[in-house]
N, C-alpha and C. Protein backbone atom coordinates (compact mmCIF):
# COMPACT_ATOMS: atom_id res chain seq x y z
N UNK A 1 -5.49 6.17 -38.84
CA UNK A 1 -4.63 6.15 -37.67
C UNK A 1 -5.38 6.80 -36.52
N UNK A 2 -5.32 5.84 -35.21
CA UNK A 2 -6.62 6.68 -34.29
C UNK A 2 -5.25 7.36 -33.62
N UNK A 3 -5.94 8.63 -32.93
CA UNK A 3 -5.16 9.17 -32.18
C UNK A 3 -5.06 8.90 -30.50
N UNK A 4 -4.47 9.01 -29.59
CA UNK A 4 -4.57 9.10 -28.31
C UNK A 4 -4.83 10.29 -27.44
N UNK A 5 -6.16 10.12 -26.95
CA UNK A 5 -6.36 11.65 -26.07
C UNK A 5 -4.94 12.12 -24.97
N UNK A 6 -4.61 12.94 -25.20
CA UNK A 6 -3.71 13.46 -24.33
C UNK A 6 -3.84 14.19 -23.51
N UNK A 7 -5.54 14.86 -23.72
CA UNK A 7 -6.04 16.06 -22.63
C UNK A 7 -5.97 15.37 -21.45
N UNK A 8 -5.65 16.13 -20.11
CA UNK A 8 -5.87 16.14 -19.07
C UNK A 8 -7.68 16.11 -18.33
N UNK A 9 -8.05 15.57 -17.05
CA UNK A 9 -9.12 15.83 -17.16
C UNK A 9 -9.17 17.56 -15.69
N UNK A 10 -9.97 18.30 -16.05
CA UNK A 10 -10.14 19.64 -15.61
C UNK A 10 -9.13 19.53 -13.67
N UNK A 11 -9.65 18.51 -13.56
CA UNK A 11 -8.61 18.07 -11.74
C UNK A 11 -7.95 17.95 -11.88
N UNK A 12 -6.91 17.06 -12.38
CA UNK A 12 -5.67 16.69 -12.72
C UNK A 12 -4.93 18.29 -13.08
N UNK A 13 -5.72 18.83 -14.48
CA UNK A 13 -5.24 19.65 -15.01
C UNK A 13 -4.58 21.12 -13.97
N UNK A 14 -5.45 21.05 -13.29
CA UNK A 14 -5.80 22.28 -12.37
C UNK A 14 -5.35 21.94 -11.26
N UNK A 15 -4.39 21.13 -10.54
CA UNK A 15 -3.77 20.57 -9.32
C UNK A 15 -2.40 21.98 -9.92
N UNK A 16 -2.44 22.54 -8.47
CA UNK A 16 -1.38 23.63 -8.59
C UNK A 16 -0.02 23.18 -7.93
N UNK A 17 1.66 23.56 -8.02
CA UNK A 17 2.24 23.55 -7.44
C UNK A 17 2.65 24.01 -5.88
N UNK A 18 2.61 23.45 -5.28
CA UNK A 18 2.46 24.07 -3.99
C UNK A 18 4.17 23.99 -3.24
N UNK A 19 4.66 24.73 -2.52
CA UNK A 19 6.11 24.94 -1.66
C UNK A 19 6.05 23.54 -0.69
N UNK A 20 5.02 23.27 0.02
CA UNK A 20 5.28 21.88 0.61
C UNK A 20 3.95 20.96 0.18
N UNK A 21 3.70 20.33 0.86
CA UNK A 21 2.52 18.85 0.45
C UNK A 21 1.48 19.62 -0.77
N UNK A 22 1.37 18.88 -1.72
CA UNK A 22 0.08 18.83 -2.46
C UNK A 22 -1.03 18.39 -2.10
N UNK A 23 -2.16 19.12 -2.12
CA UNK A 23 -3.10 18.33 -2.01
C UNK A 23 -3.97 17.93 -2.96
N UNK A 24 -4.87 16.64 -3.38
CA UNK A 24 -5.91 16.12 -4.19
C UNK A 24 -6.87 15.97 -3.81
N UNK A 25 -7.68 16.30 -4.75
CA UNK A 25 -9.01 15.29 -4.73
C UNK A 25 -9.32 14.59 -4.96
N UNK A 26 -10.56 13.66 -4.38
CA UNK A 26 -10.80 12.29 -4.48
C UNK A 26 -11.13 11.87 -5.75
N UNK A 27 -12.00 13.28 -6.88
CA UNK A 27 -11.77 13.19 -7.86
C UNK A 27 -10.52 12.93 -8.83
N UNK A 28 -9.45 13.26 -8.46
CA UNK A 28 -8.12 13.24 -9.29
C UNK A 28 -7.93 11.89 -8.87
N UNK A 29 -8.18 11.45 -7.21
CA UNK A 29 -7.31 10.11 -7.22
C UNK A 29 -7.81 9.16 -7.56
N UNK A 30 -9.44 9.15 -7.97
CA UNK A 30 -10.07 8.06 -8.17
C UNK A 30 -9.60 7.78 -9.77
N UNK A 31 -9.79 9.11 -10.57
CA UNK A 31 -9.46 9.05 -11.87
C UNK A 31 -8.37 8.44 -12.33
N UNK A 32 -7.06 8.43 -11.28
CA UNK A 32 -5.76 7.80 -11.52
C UNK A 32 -6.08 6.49 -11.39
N UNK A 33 -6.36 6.13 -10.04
CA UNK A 33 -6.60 5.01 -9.67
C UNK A 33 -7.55 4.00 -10.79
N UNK A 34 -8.46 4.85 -11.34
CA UNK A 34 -9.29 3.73 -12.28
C UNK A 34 -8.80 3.32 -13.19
N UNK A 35 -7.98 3.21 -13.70
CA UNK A 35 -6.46 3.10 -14.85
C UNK A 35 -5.75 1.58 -14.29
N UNK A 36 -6.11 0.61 -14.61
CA UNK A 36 -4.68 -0.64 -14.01
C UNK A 36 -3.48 -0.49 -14.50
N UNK A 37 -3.28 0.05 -15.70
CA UNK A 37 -2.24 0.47 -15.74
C UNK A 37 -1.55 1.85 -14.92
N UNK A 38 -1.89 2.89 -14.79
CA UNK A 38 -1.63 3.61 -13.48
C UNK A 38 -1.49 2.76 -11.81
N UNK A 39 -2.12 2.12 -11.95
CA UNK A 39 -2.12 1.25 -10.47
C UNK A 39 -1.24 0.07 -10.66
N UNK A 40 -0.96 -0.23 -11.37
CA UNK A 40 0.34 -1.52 -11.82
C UNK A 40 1.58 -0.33 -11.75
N UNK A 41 1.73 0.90 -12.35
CA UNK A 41 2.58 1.88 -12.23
C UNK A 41 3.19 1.80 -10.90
N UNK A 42 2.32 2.09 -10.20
CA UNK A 42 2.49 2.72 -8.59
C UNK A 42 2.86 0.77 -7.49
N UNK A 43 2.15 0.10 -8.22
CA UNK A 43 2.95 -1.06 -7.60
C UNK A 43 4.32 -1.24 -8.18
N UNK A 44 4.74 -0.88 -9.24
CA UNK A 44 6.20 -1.19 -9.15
C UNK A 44 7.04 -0.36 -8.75
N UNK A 45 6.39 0.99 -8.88
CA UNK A 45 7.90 1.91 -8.55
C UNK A 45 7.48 1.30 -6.84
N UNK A 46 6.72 0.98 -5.78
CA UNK A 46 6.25 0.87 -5.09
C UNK A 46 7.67 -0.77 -4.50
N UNK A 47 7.38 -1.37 -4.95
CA UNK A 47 8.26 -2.60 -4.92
C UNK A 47 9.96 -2.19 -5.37
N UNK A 48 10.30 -1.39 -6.54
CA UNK A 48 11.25 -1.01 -6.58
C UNK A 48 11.94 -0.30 -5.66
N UNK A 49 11.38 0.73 -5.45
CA UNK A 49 11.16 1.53 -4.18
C UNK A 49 12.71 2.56 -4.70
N UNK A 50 12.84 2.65 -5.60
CA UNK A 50 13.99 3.03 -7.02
C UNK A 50 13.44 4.32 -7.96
N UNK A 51 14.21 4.72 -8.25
CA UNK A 51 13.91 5.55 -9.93
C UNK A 51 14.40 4.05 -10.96
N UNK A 52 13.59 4.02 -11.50
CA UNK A 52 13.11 3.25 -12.73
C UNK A 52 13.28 4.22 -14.33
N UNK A 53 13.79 3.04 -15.41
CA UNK A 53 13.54 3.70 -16.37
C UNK A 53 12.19 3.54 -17.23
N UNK A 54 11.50 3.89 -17.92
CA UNK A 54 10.59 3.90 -18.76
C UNK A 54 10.56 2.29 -19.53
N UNK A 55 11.61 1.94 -20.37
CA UNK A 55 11.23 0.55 -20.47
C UNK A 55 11.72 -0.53 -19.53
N UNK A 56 12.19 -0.40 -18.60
CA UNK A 56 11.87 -1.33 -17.49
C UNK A 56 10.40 -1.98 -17.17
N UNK A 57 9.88 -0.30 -17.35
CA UNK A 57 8.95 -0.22 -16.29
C UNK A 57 7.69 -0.48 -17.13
N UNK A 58 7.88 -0.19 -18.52
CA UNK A 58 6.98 -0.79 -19.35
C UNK A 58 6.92 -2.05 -19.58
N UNK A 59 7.82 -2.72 -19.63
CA UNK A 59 8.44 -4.58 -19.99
C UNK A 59 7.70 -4.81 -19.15
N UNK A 60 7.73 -4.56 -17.72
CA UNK A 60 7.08 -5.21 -16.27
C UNK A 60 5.47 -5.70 -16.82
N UNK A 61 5.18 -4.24 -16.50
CA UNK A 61 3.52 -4.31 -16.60
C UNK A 61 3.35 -4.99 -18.20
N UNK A 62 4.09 -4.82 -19.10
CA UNK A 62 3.41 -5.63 -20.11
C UNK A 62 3.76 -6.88 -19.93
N UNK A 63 4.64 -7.72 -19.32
CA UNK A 63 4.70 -9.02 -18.77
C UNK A 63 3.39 -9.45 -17.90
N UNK A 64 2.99 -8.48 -16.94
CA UNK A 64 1.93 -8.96 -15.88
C UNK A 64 0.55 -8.78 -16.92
N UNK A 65 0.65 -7.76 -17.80
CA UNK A 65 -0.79 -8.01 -18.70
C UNK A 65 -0.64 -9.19 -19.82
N UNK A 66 0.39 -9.98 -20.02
CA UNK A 66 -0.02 -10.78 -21.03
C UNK A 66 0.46 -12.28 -20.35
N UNK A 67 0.71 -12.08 -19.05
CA UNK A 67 0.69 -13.20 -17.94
C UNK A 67 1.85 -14.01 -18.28
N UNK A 68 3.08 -13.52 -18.49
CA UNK A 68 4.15 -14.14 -19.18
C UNK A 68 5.51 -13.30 -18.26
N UNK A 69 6.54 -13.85 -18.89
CA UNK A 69 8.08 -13.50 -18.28
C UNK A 69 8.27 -12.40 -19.13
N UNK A 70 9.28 -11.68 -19.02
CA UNK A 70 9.56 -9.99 -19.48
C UNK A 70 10.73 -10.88 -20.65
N UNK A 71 10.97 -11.86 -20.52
CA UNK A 71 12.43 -12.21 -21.79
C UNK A 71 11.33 -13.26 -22.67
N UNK A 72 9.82 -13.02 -22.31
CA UNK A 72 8.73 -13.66 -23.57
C UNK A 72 8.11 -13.20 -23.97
N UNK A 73 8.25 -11.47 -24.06
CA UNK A 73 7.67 -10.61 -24.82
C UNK A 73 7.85 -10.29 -26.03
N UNK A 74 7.10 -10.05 -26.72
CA UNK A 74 7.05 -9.59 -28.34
C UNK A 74 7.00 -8.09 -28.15
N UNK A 75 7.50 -7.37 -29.40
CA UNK A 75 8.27 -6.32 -29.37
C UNK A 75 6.90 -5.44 -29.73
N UNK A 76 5.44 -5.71 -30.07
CA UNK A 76 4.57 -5.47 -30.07
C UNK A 76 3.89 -4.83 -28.32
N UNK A 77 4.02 -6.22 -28.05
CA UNK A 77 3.41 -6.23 -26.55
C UNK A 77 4.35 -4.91 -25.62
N UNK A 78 5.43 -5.10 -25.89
CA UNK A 78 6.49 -3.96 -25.37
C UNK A 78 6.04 -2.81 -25.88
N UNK A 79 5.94 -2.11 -27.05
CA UNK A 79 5.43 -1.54 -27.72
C UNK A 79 4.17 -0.28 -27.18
N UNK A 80 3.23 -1.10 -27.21
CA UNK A 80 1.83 -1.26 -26.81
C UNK A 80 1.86 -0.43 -25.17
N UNK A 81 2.91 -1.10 -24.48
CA UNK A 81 2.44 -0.48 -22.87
C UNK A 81 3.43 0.65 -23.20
N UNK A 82 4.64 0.77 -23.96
CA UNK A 82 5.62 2.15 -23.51
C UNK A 82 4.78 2.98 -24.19
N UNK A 83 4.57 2.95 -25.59
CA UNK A 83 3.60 4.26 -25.99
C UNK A 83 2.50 5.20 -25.10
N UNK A 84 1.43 3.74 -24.48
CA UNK A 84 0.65 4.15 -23.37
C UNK A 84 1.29 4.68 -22.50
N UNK A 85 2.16 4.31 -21.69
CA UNK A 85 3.02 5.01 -20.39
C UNK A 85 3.16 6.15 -20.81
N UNK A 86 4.17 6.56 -21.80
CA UNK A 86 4.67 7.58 -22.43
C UNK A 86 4.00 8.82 -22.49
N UNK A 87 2.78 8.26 -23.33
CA UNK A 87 2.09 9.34 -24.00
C UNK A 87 0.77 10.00 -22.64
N UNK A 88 0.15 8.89 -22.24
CA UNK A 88 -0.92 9.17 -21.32
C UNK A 88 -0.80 8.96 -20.03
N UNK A 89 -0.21 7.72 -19.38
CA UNK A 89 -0.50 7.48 -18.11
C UNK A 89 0.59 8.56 -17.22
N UNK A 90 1.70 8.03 -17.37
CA UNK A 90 2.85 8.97 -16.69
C UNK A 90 2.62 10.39 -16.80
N UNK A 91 2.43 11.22 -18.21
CA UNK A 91 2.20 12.74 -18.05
C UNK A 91 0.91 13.13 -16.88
N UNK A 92 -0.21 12.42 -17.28
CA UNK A 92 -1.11 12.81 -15.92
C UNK A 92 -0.38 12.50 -14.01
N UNK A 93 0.15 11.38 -14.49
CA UNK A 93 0.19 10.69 -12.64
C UNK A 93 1.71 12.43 -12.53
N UNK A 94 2.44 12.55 -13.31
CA UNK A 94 3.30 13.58 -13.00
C UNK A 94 2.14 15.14 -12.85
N UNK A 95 1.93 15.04 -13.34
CA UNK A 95 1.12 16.61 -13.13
C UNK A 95 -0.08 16.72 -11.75
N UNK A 96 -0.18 15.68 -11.51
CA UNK A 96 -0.71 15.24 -10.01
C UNK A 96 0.26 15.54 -9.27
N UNK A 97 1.37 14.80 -9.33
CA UNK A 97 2.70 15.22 -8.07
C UNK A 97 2.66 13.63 -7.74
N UNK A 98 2.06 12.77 -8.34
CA UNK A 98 1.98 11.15 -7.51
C UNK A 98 3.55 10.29 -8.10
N UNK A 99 4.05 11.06 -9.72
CA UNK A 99 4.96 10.34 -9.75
C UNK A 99 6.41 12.04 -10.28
N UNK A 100 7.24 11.41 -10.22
CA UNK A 100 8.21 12.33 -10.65
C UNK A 100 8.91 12.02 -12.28
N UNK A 101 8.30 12.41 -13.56
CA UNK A 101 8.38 11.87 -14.89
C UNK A 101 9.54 12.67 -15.27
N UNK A 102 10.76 12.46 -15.36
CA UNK A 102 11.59 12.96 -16.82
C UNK A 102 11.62 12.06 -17.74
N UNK A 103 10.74 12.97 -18.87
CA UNK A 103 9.83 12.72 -20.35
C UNK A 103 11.68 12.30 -21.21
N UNK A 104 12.36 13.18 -20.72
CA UNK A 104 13.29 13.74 -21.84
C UNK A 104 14.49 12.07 -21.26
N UNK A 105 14.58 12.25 -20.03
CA UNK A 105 15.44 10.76 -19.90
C UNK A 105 14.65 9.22 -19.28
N UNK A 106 13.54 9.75 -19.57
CA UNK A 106 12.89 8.07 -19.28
C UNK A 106 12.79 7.54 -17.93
N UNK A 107 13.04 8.53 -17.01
CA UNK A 107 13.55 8.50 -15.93
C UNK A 107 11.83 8.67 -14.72
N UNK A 108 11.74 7.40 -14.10
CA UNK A 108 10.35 7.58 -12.97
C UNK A 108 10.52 7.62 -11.78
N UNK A 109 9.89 7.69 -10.91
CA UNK A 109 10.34 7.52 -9.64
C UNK A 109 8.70 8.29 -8.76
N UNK A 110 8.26 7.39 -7.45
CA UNK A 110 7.55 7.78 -6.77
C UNK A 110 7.88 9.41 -6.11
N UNK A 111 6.59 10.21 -6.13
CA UNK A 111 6.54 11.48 -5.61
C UNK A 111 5.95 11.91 -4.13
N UNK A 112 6.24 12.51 -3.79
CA UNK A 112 5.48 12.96 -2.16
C UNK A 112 3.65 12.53 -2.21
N UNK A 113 3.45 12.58 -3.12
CA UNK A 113 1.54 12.58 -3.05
C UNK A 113 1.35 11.20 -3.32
N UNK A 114 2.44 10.29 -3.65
CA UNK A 114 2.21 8.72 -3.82
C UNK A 114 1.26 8.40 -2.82
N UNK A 115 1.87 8.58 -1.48
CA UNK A 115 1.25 8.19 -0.24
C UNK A 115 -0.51 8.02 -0.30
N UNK A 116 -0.85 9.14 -0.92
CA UNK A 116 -2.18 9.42 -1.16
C UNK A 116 -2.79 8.19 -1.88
N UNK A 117 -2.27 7.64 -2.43
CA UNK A 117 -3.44 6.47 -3.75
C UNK A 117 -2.64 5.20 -2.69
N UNK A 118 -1.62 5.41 -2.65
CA UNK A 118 -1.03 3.84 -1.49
C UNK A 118 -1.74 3.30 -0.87
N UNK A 119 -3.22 4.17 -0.21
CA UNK A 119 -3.97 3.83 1.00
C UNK A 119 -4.93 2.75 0.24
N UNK A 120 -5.10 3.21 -1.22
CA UNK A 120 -6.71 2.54 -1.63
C UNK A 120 -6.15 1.66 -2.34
N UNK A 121 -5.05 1.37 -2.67
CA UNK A 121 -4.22 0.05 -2.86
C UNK A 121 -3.90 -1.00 -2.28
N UNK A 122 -4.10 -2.41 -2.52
CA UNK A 122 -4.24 -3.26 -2.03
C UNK A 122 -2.75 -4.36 -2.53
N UNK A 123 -1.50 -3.51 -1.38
CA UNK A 123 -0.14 -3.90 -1.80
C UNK A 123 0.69 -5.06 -0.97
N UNK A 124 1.18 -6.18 -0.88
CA UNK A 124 2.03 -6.43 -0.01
C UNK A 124 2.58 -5.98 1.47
N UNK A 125 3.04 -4.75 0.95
CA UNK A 125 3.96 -3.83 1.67
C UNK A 125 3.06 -2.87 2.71
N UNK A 126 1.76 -2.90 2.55
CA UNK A 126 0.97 -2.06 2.97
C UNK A 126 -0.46 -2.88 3.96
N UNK A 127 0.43 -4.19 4.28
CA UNK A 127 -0.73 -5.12 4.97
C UNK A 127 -1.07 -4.43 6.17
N UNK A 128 -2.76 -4.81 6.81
CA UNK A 128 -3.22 -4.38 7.51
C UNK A 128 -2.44 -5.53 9.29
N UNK A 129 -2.30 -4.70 10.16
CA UNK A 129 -1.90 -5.37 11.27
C UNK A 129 -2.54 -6.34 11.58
N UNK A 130 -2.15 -7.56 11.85
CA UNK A 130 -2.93 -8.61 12.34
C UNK A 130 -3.25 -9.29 13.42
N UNK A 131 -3.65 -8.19 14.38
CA UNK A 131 -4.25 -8.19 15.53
C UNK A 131 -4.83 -9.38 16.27
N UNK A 132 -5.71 -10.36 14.89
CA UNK A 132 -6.66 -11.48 15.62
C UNK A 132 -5.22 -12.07 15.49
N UNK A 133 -4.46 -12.76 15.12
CA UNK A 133 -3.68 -13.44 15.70
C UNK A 133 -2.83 -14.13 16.90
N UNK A 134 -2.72 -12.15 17.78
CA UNK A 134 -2.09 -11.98 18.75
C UNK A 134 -2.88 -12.78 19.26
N UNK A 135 -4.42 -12.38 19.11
CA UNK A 135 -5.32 -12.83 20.24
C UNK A 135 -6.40 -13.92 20.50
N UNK A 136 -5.74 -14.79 19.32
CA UNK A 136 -5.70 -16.06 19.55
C UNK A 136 -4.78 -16.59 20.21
N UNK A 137 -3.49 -16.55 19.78
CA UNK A 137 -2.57 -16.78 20.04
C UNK A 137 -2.28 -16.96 21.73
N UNK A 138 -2.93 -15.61 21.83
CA UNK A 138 -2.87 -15.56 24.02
C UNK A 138 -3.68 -16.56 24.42
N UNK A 139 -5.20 -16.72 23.68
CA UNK A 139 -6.42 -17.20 23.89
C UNK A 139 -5.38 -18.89 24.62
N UNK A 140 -5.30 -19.25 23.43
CA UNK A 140 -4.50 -20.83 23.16
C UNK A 140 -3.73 -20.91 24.36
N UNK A 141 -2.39 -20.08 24.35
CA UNK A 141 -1.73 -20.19 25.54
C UNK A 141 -2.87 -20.01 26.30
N UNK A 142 -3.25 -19.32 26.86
CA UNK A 142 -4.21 -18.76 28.40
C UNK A 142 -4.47 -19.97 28.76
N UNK A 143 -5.66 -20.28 27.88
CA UNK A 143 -6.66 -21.86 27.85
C UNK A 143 -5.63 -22.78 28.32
N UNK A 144 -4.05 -23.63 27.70
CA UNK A 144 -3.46 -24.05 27.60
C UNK A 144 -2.83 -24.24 29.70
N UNK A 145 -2.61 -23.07 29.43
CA UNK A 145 -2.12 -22.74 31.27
C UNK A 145 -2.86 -22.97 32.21
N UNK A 146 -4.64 -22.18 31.85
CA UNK A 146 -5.40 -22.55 33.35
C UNK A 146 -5.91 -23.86 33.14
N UNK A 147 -5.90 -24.76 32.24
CA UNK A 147 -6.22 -26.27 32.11
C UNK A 147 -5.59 -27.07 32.67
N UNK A 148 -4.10 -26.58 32.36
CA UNK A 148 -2.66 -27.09 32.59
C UNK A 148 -2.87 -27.15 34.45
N UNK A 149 -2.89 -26.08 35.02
CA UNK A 149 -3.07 -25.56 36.45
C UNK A 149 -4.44 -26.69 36.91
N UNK A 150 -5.16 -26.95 36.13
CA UNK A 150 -6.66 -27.49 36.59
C UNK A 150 -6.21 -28.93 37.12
N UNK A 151 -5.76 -29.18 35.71
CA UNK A 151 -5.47 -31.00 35.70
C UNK A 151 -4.33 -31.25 36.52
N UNK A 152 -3.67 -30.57 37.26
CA UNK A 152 -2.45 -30.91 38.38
C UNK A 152 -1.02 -30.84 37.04
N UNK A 153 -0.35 -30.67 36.10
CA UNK A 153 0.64 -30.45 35.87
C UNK A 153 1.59 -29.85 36.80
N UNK A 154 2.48 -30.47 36.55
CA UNK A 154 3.66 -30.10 37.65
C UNK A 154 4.27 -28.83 37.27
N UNK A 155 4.35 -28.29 38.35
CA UNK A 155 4.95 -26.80 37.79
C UNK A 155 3.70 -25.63 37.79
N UNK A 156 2.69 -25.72 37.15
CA UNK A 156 1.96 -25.64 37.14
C UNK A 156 0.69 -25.77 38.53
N UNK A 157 0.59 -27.31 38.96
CA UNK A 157 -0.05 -27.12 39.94
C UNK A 157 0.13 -26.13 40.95
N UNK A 158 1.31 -25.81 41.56
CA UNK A 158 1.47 -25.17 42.19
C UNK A 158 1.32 -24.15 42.75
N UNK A 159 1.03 -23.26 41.55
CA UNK A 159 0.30 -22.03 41.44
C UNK A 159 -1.48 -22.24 41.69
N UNK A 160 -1.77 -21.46 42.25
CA UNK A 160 -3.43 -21.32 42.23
C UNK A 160 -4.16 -20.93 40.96
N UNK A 161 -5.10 -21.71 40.71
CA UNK A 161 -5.72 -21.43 39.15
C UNK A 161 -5.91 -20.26 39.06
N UNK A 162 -6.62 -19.64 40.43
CA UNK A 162 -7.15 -18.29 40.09
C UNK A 162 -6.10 -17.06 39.70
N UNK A 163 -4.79 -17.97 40.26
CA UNK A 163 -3.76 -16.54 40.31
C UNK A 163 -3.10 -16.63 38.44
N UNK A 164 -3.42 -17.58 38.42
CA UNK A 164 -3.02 -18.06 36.96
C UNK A 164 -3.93 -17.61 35.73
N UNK A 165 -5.52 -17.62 36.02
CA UNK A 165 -6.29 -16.88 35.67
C UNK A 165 -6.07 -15.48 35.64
N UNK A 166 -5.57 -14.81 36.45
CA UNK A 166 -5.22 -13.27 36.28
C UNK A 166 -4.31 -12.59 35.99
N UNK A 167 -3.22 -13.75 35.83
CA UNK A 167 -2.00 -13.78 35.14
C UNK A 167 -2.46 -13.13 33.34
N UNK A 168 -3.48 -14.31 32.88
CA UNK A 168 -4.10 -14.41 31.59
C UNK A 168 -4.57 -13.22 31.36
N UNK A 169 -5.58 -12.55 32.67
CA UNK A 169 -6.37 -11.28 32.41
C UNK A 169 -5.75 -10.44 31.98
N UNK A 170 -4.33 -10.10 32.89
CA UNK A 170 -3.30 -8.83 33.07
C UNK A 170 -2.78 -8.92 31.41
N UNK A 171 -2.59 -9.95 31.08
CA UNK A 171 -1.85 -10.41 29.45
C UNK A 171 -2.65 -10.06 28.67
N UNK A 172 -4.08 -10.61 28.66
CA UNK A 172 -5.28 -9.91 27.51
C UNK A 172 -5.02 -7.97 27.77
N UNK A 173 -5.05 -7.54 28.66
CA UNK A 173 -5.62 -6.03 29.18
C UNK A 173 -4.19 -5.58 28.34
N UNK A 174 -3.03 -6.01 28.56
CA UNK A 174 -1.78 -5.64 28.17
C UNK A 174 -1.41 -5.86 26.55
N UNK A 175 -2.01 -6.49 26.20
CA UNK A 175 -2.00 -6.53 24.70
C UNK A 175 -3.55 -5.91 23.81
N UNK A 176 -4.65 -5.48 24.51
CA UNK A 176 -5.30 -4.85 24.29
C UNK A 176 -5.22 -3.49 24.26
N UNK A 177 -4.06 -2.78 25.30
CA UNK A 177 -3.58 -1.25 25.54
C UNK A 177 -1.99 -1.32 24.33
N UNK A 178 -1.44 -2.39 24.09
CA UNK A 178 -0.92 -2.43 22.81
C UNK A 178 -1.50 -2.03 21.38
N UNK A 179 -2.78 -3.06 21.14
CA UNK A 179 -3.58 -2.49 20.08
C UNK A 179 -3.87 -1.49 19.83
N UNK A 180 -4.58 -1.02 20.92
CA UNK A 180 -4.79 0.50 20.69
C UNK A 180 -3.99 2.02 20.37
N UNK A 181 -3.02 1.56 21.58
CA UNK A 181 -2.06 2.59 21.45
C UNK A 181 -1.74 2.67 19.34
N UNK A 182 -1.39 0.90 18.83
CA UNK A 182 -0.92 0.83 17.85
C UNK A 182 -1.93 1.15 16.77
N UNK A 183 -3.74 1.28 16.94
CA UNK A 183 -4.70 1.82 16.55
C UNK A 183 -4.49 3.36 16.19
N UNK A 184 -4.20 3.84 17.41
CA UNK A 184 -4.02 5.83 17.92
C UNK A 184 -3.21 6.03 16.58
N UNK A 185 -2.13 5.80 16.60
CA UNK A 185 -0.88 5.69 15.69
C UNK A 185 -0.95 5.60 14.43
N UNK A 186 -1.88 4.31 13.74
CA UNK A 186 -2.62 4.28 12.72
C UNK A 186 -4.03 5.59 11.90
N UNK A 187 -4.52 5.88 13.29
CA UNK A 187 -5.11 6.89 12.41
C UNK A 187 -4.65 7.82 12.46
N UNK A 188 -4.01 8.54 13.26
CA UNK A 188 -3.28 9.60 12.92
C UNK A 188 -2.29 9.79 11.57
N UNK A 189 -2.15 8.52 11.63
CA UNK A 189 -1.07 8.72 10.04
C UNK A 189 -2.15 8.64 9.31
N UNK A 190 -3.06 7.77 9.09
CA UNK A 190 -4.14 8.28 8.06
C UNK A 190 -5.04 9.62 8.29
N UNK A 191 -5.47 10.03 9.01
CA UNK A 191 -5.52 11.52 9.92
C UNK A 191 -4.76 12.49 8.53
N UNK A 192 -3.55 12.49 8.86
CA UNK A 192 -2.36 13.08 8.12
C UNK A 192 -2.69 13.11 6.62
N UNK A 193 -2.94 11.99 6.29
CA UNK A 193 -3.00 11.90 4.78
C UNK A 193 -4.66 12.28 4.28
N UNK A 194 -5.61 11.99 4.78
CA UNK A 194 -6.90 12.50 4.57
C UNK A 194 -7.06 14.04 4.70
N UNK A 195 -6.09 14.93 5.31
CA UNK A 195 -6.00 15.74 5.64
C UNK A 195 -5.69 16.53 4.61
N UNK A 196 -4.93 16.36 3.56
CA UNK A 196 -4.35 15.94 2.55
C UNK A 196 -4.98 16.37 0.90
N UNK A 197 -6.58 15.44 1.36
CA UNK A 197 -7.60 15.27 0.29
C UNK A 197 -8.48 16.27 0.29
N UNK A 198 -9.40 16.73 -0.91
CA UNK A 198 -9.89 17.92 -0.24
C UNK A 198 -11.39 17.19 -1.05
């Protein structure tokens, strides 16, 4: 009968309780993070966005590892991920502060230091802004208008290309002081959380 290591590794182990924010190291979070099962963890309570029970939350991920529906699992395959959860993954991600584990009611739920591994996760919920869009998007219109203005369209002609042209400029400059501002904003919240890491 093989056994399952249950030791902690010396970071994990040694992450202290603190009165407000915890902080980690990149060591602790990489160590979580290298686990797909820890990182399938944190995508569901993540999507749930819930306290979860233990075999919920085991059914899930053993559905997504054997690429099947949760009502076409074998009681093996079920098996297999709650023991793991149980025994290894959840006691570490709780002693980090990343998840909140009651062992005794089965009971999970995301913790204040989640935020921390969220960043190096590659989630739905966590898409990067999509900036080139906007600015195509103006490009097309812009192009669309001073062409429009060129070739005599009605409505259009009327206006002077050039004033129509700077119409376009004022619109690029104005959604460029958008980006940024919405840039500033962005790192500061990551700012916040790197701040965080030690």
């Amino acid at each position: 009968m093989s056994s399952i290591d249950t030791s902690l590794p010396d970071e994990i182990a040694s992450v202290a309780d603190e009165d407000e924010e915890q902080r980690l190291s990149k060591d602790v979070i990489f160590e979580l993070l290298k686990n797909r099962r820890r990182r399938e963890v944190l995508a569901y309570l993540l999507e749930s966005d819930d306290t979860v029970t233990l075999g919920e939350l085991a059914e899930q991920i053993a559905a997504w590892e054997n690429d099947t529906e949760v009502s076409a699992l074998s009681s093996d395959q079920r098996k297999r991920v709650y023991v793991a959860l149980y025994q290894t993954h959840l006691p570490k991600m709780d002693d980090a502060g990343i998840v909140e584990y009651d062992q005794d009611r089965g009971l999970i739920s995301l913790s204040d230091n989640a935020d921390l591994l969220m960043m190096y996760l590659d989630t739905d919920s966590h898409q990067q802004d999509r900036w080139d869009r906007w600015y195509a998007g103006m490009s097309v219109v812009g192009a669309a208008v001073v062409a429009g203005a060129f070739l005599g369209v009605p409505g259009l002609a009327a206006v002077p290309t050039l004033g129509l042209a700077g119409v376009v400029v004022v619109a690029f400059f104005l959604l460029s002081v958008a980006h940024l501002v919405s840039n500033r904003q962005q790192e500061q919240n990551v700012d916040g959380k790197l701040s965080r890491i030690e």
